[in-house]
N, C-alpha and C. Protein backbone atom coordinates (compact mmCIF):
# COMPACT_ATOMS: atom_id res chain seq x y z
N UNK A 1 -37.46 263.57 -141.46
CA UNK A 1 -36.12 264.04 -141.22
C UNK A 1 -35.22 263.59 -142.37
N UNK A 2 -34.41 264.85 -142.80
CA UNK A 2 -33.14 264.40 -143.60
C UNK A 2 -32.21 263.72 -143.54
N UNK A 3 -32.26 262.82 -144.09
CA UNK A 3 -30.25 262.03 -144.12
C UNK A 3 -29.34 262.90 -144.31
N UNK A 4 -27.92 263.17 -144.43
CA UNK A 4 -26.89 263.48 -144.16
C UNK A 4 -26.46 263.96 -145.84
N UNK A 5 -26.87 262.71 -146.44
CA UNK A 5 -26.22 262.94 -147.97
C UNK A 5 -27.25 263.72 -149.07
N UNK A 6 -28.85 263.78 -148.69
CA UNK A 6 -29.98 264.44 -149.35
C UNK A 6 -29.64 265.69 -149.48
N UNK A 7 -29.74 266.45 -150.56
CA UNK A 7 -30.17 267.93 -151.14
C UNK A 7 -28.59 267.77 -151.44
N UNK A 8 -28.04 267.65 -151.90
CA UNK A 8 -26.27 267.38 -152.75
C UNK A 8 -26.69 267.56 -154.39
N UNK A 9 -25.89 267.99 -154.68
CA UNK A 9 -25.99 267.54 -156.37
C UNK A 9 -25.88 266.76 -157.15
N UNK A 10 -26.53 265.85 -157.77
CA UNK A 10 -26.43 264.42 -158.04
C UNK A 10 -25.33 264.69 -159.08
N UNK A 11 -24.80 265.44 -159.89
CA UNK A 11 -23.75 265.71 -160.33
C UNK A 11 -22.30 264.67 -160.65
N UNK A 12 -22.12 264.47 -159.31
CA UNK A 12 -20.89 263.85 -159.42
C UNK A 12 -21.05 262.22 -159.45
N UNK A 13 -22.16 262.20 -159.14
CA UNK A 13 -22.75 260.30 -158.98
C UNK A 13 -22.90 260.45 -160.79
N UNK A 14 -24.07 261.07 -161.69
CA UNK A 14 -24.18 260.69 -162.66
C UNK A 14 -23.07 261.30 -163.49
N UNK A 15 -21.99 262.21 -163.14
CA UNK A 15 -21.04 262.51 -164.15
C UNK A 15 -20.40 260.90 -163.84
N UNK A 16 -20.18 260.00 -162.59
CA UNK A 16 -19.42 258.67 -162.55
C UNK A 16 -20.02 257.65 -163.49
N UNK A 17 -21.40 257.84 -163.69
CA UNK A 17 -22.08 256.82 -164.75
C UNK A 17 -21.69 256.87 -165.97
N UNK A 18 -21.23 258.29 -165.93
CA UNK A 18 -21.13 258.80 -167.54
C UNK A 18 -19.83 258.17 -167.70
N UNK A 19 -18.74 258.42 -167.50
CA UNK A 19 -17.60 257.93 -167.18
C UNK A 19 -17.52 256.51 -167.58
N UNK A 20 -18.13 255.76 -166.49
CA UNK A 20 -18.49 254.25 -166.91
C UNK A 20 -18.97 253.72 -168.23
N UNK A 21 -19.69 254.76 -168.62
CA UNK A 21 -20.61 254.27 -169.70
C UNK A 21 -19.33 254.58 -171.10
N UNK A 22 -18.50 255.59 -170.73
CA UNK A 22 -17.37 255.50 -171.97
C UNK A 22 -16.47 254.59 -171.56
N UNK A 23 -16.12 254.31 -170.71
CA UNK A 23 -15.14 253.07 -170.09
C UNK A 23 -15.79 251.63 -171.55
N UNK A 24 -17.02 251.36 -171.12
CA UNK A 24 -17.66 250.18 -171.86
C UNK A 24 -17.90 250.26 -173.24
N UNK A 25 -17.96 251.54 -173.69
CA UNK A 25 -17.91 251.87 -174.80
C UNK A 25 -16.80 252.18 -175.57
N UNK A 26 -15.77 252.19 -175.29
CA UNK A 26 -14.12 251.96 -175.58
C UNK A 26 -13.86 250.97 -175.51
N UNK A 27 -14.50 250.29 -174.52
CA UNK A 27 -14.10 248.83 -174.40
C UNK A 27 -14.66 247.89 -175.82
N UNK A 28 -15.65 248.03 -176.05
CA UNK A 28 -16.74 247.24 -176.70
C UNK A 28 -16.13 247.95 -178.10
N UNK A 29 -15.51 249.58 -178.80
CA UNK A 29 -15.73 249.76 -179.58
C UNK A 29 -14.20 248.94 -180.43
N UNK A 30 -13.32 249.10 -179.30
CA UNK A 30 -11.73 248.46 -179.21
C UNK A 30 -11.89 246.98 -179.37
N UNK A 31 -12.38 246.34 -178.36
CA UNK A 31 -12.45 244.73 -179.50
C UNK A 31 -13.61 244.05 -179.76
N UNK A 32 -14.90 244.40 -180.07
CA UNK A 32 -15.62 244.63 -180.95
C UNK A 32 -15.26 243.80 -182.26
N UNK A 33 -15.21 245.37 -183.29
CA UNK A 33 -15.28 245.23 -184.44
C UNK A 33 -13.73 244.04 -185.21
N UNK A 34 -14.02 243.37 -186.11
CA UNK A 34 -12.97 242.27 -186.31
C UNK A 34 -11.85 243.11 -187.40
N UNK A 35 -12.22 243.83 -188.15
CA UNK A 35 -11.42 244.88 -188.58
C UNK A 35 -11.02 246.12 -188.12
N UNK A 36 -9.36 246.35 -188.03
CA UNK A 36 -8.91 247.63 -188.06
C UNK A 36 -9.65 248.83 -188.65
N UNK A 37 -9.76 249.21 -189.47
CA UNK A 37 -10.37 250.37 -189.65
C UNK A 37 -12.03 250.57 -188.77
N UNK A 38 -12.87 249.40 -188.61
CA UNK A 38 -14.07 249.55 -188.22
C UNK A 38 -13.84 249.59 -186.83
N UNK A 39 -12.75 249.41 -186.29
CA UNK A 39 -12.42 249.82 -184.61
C UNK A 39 -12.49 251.39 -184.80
N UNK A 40 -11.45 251.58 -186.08
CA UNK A 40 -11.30 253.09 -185.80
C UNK A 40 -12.03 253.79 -185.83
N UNK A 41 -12.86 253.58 -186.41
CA UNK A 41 -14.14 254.14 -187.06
C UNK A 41 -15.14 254.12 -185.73
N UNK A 42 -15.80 252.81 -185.29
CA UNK A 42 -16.27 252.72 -183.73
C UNK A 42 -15.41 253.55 -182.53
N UNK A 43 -14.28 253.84 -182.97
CA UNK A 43 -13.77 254.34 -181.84
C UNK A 43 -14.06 256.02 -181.95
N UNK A 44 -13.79 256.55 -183.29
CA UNK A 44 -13.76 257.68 -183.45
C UNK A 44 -15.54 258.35 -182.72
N UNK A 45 -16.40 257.66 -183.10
CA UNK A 45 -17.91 257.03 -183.16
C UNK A 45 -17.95 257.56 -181.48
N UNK A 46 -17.24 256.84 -180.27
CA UNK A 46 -17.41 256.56 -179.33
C UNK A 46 -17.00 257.79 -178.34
N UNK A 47 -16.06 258.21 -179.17
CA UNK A 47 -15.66 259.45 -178.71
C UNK A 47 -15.80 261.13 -178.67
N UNK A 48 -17.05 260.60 -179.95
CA UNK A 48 -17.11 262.06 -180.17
C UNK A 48 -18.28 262.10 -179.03
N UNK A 49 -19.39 260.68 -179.12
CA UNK A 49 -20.10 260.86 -178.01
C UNK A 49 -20.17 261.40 -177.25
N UNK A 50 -18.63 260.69 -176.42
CA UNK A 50 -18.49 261.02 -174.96
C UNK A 50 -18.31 261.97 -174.69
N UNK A 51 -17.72 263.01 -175.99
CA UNK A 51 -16.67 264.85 -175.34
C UNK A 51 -18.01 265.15 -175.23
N UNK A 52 -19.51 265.07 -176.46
CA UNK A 52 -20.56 265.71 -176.54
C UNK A 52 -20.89 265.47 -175.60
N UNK A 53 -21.39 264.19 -174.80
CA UNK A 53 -21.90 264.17 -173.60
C UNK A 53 -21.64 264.70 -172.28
N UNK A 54 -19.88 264.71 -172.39
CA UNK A 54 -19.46 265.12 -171.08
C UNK A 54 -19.93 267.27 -171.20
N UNK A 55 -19.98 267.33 -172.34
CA UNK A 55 -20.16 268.71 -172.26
C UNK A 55 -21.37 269.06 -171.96
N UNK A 56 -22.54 268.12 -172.65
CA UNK A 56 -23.76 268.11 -172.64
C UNK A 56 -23.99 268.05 -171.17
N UNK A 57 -23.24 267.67 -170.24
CA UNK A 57 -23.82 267.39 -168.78
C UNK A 57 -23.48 268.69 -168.05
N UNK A 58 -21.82 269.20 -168.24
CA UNK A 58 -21.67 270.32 -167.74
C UNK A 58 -22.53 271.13 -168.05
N UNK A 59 -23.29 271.72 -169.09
CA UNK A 59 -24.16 272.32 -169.81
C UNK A 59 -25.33 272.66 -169.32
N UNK A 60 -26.02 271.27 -168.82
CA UNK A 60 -27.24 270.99 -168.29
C UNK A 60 -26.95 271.25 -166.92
N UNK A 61 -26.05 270.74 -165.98
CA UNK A 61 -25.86 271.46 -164.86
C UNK A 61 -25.94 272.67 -164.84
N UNK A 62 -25.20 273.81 -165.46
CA UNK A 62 -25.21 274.79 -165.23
C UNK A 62 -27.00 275.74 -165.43
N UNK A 63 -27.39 275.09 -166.65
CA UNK A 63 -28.47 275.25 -166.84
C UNK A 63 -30.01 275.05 -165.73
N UNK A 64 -29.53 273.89 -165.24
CA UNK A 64 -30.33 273.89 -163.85
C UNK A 64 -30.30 274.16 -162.43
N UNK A 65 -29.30 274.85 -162.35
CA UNK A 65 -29.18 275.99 -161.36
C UNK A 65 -29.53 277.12 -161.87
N UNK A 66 -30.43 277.54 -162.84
CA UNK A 66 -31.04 278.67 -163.44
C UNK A 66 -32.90 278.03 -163.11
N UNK A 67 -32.75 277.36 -164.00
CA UNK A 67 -34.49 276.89 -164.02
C UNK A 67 -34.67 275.88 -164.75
N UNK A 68 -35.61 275.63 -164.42
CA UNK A 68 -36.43 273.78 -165.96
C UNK A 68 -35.86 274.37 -166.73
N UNK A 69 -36.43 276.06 -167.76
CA UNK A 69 -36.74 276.47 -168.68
C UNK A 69 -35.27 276.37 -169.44
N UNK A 70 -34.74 277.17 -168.88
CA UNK A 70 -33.16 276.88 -169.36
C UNK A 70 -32.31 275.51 -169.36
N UNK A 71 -32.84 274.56 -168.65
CA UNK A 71 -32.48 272.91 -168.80
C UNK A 71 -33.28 272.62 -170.08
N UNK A 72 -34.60 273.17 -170.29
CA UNK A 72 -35.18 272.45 -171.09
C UNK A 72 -34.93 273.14 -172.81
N UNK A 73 -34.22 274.05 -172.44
CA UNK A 73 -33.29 275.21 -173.72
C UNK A 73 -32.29 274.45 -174.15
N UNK A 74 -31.53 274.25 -173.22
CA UNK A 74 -30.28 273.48 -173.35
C UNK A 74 -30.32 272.30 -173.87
N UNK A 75 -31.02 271.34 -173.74
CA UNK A 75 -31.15 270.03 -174.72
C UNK A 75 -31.47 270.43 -176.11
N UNK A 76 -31.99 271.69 -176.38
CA UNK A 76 -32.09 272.09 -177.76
C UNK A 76 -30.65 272.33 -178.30
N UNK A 77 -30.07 272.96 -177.57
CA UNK A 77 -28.97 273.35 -177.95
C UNK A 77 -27.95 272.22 -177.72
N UNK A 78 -27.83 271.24 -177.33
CA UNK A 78 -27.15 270.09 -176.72
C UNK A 78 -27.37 269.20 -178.03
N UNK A 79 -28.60 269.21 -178.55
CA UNK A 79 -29.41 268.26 -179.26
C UNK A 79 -28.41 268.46 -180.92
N UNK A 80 -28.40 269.86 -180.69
CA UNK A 80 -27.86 270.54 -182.53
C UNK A 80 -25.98 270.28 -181.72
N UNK A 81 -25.63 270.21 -181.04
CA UNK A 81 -23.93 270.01 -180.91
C UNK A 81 -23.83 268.81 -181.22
N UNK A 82 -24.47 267.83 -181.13
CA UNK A 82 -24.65 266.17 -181.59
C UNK A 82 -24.87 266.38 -182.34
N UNK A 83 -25.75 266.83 -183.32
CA UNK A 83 -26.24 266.51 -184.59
C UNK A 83 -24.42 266.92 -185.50
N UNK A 84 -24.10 268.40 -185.29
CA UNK A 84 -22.85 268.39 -185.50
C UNK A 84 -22.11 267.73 -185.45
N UNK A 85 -21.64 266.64 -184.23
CA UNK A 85 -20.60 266.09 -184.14
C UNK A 85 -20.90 264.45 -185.14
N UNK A 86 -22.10 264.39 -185.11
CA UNK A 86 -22.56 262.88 -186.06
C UNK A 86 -22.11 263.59 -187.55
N UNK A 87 -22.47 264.86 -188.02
CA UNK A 87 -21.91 265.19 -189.42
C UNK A 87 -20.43 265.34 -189.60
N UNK A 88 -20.07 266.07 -188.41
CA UNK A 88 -18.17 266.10 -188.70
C UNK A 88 -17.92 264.51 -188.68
N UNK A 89 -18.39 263.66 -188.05
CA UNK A 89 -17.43 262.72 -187.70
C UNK A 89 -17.74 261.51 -189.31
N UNK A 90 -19.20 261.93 -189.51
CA UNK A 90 -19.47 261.05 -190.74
C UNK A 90 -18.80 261.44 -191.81
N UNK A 91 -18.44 262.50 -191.43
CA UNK A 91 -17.71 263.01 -193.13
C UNK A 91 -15.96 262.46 -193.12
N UNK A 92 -15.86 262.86 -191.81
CA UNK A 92 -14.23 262.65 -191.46
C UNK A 92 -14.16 261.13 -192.16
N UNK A 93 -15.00 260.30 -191.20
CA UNK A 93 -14.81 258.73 -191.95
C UNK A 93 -15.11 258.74 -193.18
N UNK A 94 -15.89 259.48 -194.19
CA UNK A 94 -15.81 259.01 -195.54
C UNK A 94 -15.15 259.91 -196.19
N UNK A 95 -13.88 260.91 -195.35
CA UNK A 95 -12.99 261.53 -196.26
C UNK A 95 -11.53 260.52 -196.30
N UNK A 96 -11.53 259.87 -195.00
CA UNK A 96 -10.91 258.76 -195.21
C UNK A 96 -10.70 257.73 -195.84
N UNK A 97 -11.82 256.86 -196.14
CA UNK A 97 -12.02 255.88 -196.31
C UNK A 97 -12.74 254.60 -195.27
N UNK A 98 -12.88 255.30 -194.53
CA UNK A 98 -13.23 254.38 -193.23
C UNK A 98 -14.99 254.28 -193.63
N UNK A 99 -15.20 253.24 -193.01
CA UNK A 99 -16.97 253.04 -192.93
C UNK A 99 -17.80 253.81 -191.91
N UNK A 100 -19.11 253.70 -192.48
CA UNK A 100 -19.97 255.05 -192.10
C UNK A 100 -20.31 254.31 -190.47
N UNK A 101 -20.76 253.06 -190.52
CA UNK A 101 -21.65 251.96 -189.85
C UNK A 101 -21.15 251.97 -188.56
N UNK A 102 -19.61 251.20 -188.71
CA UNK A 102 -19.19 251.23 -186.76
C UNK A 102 -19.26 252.85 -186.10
N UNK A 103 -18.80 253.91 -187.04
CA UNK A 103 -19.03 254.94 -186.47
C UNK A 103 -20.30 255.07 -185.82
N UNK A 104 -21.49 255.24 -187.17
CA UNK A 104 -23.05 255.22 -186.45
C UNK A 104 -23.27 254.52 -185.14
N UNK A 105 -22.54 253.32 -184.96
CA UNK A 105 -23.33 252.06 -184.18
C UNK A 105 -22.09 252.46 -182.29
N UNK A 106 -21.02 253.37 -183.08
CA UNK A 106 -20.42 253.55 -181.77
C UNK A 106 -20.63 255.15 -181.09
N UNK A 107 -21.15 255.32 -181.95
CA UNK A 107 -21.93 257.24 -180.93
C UNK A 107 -23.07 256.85 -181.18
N UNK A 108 -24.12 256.39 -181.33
CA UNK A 108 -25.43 255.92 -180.85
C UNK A 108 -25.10 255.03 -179.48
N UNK A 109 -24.23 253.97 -179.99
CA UNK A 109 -24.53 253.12 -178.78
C UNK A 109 -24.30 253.66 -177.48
N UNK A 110 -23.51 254.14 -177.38
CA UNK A 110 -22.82 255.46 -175.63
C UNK A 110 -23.77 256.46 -176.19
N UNK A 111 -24.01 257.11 -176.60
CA UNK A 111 -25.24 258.30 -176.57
C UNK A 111 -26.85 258.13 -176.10
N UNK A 112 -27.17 256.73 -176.33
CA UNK A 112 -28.31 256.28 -176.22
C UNK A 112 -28.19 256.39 -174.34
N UNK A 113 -26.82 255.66 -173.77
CA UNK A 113 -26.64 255.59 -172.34
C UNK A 113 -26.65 256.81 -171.87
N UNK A 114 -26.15 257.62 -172.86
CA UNK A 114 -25.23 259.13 -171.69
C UNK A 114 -26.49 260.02 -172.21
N UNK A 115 -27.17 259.70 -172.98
CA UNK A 115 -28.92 260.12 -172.54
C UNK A 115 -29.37 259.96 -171.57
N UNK A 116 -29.68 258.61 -170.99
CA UNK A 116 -30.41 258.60 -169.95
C UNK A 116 -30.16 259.16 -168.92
N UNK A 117 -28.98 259.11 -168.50
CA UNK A 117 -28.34 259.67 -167.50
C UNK A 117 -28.23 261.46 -167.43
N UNK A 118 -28.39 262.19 -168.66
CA UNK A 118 -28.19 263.72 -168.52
C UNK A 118 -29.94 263.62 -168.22
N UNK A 119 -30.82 263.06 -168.56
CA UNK A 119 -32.41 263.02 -168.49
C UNK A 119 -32.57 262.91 -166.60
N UNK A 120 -32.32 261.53 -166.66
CA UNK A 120 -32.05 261.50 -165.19
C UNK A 120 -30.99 262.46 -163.88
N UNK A 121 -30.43 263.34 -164.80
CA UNK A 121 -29.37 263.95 -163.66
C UNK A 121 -30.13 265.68 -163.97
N UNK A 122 -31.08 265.60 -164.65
CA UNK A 122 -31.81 266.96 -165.13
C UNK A 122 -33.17 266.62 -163.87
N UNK A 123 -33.62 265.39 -163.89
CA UNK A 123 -34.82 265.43 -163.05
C UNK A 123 -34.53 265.28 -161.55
N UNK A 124 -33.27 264.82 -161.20
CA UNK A 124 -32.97 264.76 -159.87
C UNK A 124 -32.70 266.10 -159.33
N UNK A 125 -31.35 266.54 -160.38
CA UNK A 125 -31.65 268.00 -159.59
C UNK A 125 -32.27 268.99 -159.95
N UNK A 126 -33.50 268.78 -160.66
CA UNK A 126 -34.81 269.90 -160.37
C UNK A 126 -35.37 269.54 -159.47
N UNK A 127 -35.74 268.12 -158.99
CA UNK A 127 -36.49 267.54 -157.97
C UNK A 127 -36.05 268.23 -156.50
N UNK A 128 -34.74 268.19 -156.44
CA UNK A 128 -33.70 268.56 -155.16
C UNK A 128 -34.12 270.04 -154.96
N UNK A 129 -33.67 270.85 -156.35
CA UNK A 129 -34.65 272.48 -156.18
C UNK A 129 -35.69 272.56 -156.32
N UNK A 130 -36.67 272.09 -156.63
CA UNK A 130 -38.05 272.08 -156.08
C UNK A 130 -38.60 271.96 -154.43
N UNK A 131 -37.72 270.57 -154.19
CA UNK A 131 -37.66 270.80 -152.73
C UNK A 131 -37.14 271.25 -152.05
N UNK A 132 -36.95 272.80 -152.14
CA UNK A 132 -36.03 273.22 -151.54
C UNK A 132 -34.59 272.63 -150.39
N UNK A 133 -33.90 271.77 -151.13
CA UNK A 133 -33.38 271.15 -150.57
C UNK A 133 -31.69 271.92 -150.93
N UNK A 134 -31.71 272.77 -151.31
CA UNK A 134 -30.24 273.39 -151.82
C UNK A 134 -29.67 274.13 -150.23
């Protein structure tokens, strides 16, 4: 027998992780670094993450209310909007003057998290439509 809260869309639980995971990553990229510019730079870093990710999730949701096949499309296409946003943002910092490094080290570090979580929020709810649980 079913519980009450089973066959839901895990959706809104791992969009809250995601959330969290830029909370700590603003946090960490803000006092962190001991220089001004390498905040900015970590911050800029942290943020491009998060828009990519938060889009990357809407994305993948929508995608898996279609099928795997199209979830498993979509990280291709998810995969090249990151790669984009690591080149705009690397260039932005060295049209500035700002350093390449806190940037790298602050959209890896939240991307590495808000990976797991679009991985994990891709297998829960295929799992949920598999079992016919919709």
């Amino acid at each position: 027998m079913k519980g009450q809260g089973e066959g839901k869309d895990p959706f809104w639980g791992h969009a809250g992780l995601a959330a969290g995971v830029a909370v700590v990553g603003v946090a960490v990229a803000a006092l962190l670094p001991p220089v001004v510019e390498d905040k900015v730079s970590a911050l800029w870093g942290v943020g491009l993450a998060v828009l990519s990710g938060a889009v990357a999730l809407v994305l993948k949701r929508r995608a898996v209310k279609q099928d795997l096949n199209a979830a498993l499309k979509m990280v291709g296409v998810v995969f090249a909007l990151r790669a984009v946003c690591v080149l705009v943002g690397l260039l932005g910092m060295i049209s500035r003057g700002l350093a390449a490094v806190p940037f790298i080290a602050g959209f890896f570090g939240v991307y590495f998290a808000l990976q797991w979580i679009e991985v994990s929020y891709v297998m829960a709810a295929s799992k949920g439509a598999a079992g016919g649980d919709e």
